[in-house]
Protein backbone atom coordinates (compact mmCIF):
# COMPACT_ATOMS: atom_id res chain seq x y z
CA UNK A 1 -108.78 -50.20 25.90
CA UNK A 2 -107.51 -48.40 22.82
CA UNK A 3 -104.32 -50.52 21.41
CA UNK A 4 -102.72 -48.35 19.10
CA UNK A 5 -99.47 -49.45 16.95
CA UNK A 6 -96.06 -47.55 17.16
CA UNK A 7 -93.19 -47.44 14.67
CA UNK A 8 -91.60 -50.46 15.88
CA UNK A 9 -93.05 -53.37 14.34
CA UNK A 10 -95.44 -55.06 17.05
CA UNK A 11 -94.90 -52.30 19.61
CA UNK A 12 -97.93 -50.79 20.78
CA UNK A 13 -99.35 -48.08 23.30
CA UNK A 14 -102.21 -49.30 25.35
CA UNK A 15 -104.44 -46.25 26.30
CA UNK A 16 -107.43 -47.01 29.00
CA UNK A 17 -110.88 -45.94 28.42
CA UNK A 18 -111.50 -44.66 32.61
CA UNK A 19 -115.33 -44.30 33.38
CA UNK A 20 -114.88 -41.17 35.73
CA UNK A 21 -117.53 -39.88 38.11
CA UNK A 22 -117.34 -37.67 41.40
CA UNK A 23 -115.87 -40.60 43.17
CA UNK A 24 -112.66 -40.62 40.95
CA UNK A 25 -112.54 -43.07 37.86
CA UNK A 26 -112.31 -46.32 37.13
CA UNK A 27 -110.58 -48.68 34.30
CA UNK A 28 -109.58 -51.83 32.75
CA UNK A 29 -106.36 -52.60 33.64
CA UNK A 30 -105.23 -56.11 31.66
CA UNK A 31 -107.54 -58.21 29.49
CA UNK A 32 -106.35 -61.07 27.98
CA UNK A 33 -109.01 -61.19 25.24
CA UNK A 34 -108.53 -57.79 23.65
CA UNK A 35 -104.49 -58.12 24.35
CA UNK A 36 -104.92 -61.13 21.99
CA UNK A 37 -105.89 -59.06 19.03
CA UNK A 38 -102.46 -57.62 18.96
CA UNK A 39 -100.61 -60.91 19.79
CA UNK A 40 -100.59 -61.95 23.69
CA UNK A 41 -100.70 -66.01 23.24
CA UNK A 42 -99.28 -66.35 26.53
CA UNK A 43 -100.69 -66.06 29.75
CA UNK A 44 -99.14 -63.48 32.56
CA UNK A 45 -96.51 -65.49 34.10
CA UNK A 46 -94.70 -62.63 36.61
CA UNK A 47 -96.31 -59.16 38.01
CA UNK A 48 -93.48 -57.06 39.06
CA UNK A 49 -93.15 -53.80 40.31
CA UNK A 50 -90.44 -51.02 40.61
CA UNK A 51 -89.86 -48.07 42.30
CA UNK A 52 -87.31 -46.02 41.63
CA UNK A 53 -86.20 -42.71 43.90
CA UNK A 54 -84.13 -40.41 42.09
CA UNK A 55 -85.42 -38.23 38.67
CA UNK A 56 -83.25 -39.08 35.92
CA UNK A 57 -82.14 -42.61 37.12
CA UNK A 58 -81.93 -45.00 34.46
CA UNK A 59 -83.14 -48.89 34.18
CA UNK A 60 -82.01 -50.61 31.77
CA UNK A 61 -81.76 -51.85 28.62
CA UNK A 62 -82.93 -55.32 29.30
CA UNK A 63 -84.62 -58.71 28.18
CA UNK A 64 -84.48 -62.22 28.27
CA UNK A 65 -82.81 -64.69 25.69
CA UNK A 66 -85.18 -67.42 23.98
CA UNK A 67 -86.08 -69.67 25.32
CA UNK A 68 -87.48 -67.35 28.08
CA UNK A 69 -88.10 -64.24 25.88
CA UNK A 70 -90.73 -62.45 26.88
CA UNK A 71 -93.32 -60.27 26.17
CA UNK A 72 -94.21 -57.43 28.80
CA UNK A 73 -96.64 -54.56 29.50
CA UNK A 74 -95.22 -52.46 31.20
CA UNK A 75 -97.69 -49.30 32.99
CA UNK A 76 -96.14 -46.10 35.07
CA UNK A 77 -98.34 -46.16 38.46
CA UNK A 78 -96.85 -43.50 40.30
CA UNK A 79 -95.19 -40.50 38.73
CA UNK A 80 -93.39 -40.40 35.25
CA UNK A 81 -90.92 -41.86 33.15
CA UNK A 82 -89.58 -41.98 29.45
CA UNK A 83 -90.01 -45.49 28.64
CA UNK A 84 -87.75 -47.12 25.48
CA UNK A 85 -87.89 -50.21 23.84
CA UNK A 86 -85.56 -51.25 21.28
CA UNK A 87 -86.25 -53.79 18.70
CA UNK A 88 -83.27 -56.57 18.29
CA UNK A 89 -85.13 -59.31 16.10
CA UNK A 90 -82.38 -59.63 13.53
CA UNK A 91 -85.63 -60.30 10.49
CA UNK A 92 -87.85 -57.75 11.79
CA UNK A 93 -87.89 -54.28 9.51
CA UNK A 94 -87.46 -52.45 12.42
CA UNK A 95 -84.27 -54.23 14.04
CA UNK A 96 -82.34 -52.01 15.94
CA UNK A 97 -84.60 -48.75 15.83
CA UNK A 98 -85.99 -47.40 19.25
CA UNK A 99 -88.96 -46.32 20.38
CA UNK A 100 -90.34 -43.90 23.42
CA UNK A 101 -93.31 -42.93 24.87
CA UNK A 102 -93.74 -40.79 28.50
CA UNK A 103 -95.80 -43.23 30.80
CA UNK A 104 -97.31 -41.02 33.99
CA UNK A 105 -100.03 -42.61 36.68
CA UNK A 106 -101.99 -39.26 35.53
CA UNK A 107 -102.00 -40.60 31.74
CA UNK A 108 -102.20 -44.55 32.61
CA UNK A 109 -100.66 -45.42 29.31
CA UNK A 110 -98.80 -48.68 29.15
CA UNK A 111 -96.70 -49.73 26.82
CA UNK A 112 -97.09 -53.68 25.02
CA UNK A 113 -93.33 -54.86 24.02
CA UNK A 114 -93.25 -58.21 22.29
CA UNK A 115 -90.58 -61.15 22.51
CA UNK A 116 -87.58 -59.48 21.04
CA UNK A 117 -87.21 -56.33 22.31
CA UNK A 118 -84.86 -54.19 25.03
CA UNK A 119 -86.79 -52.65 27.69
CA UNK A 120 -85.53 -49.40 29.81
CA UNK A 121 -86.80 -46.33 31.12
CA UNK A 122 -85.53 -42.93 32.67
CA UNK A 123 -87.48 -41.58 35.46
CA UNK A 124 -88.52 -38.15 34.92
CA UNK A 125 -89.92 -37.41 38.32
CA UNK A 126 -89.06 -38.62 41.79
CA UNK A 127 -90.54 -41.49 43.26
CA UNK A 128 -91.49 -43.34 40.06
CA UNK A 129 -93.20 -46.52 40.03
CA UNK A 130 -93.34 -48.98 37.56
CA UNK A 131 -95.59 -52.12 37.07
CA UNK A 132 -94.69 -54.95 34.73
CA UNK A 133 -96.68 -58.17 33.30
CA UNK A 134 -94.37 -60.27 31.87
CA UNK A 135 -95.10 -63.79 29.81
CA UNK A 136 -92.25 -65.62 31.22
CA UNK A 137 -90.59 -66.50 34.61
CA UNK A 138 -87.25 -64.33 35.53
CA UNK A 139 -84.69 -66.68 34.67
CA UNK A 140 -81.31 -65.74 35.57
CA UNK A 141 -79.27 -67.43 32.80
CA UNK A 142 -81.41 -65.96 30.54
CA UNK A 143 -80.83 -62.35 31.28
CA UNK A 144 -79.36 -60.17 29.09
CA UNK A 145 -78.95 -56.24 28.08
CA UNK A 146 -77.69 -53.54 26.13
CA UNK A 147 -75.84 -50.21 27.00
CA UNK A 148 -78.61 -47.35 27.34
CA UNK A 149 -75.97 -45.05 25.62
CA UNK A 150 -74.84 -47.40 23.32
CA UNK A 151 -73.96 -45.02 19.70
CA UNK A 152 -75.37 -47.82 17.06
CA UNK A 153 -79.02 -47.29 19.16
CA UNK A 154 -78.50 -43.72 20.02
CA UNK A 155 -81.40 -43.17 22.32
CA UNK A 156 -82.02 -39.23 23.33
CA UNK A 157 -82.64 -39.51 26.89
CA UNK A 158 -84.46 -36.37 27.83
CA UNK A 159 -82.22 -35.50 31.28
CA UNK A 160 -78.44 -36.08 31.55
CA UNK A 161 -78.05 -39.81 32.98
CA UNK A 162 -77.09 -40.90 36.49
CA UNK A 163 -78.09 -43.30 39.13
CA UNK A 164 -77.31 -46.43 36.59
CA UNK A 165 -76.71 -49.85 38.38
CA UNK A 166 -73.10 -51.35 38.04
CA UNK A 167 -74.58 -54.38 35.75
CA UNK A 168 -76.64 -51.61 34.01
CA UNK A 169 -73.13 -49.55 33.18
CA UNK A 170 -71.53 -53.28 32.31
CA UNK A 171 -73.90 -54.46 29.22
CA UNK A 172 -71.70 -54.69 25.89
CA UNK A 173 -72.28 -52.21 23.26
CA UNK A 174 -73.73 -54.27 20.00
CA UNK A 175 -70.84 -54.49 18.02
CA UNK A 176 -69.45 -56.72 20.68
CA UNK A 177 -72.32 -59.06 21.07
CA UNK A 178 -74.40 -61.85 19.74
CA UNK A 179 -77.79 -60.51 19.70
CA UNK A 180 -81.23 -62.75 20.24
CA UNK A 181 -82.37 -63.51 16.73
């Protein structure tokens, strides 16, 4: 597994190594031991998994307040999507930038977001699915979020969004909020 770092302090791209042969390929998924090199002290508390039907729908921005933040890896298993993260650790040189990388099942890039950070994505093909490893139980009064259009981020989603939950459309832009750190 190839763990290469991205602008955003402690964001990285995870890029499997398949062995491929006639029968189709195979790779390394998760481990815990080369993970650590880059930070994981945690184990995998929660696998989840999305699927989401329309192209251009929009999850997001979210995370978890301390002290439930969590770290997540977060892979594209079936079709494509234009996965963000945005930094909000108030003493981290990279607060408030963003970050995006295109996540497809044919590319099996995953995406490693530490304790800290939003989390969204914009599907850019129907029928997208989405698995997650997260460090920390989903704990309701924990939850939080950001707008995915909010101006003082100013993500470029690639195709005009739609299909954006009502608690999605609801998050407060960040000159309104407290943020996590």
């Amino acid at each position: 597994m190839k763990k290469i770092p991205l602008k955003l302090n402690g964001l990285h791209l995870l890029k499997t190594e398949p062995f491929k042969d006639h029968r189709g390929q195979f790779a390394r998924f998760f481990c815990a031991r080369e993970l650590a090199e880059i930070g994981l002290e945690k184990p995998i508390a929660q696998i989840n998994h999305s699927r989401t039907r329309a192209k251009g729908a929009i999850r997001g921005m979210h995370y978890q307040k301390s002290p439930h933040a969590e770290l997540k890896i977060v892979r594209c298993i079936r079709g494509a999507c234009f996965d963000v993260a945005v930094d909000l650790r108030k003493d981290s040189p990279t607060y408030l930038q963003w970050h995006s990388e295109i996540l497809t099942e044919e590319n099996s890039y995953a995406l490693y977001i530490p304790e800290g950070f939003a989390h969204g994505f914009q599907t850019l093909e129907p029928d997208t699915e989405l698995l997650y490893l997260h460090t920390e139980f989903y704990t309701p009064n924990s939850e939080d979020g950001i707008r995915f259009d909010d101006p003082a981020i100013g993500i470029n989603w690639p195709l005009p969004p739609h299909d954006i939950s009502e608690r999605d459309t609801k998050h407060p832009f960040l000159n309104s909020k407290e943020l996590i750190k």
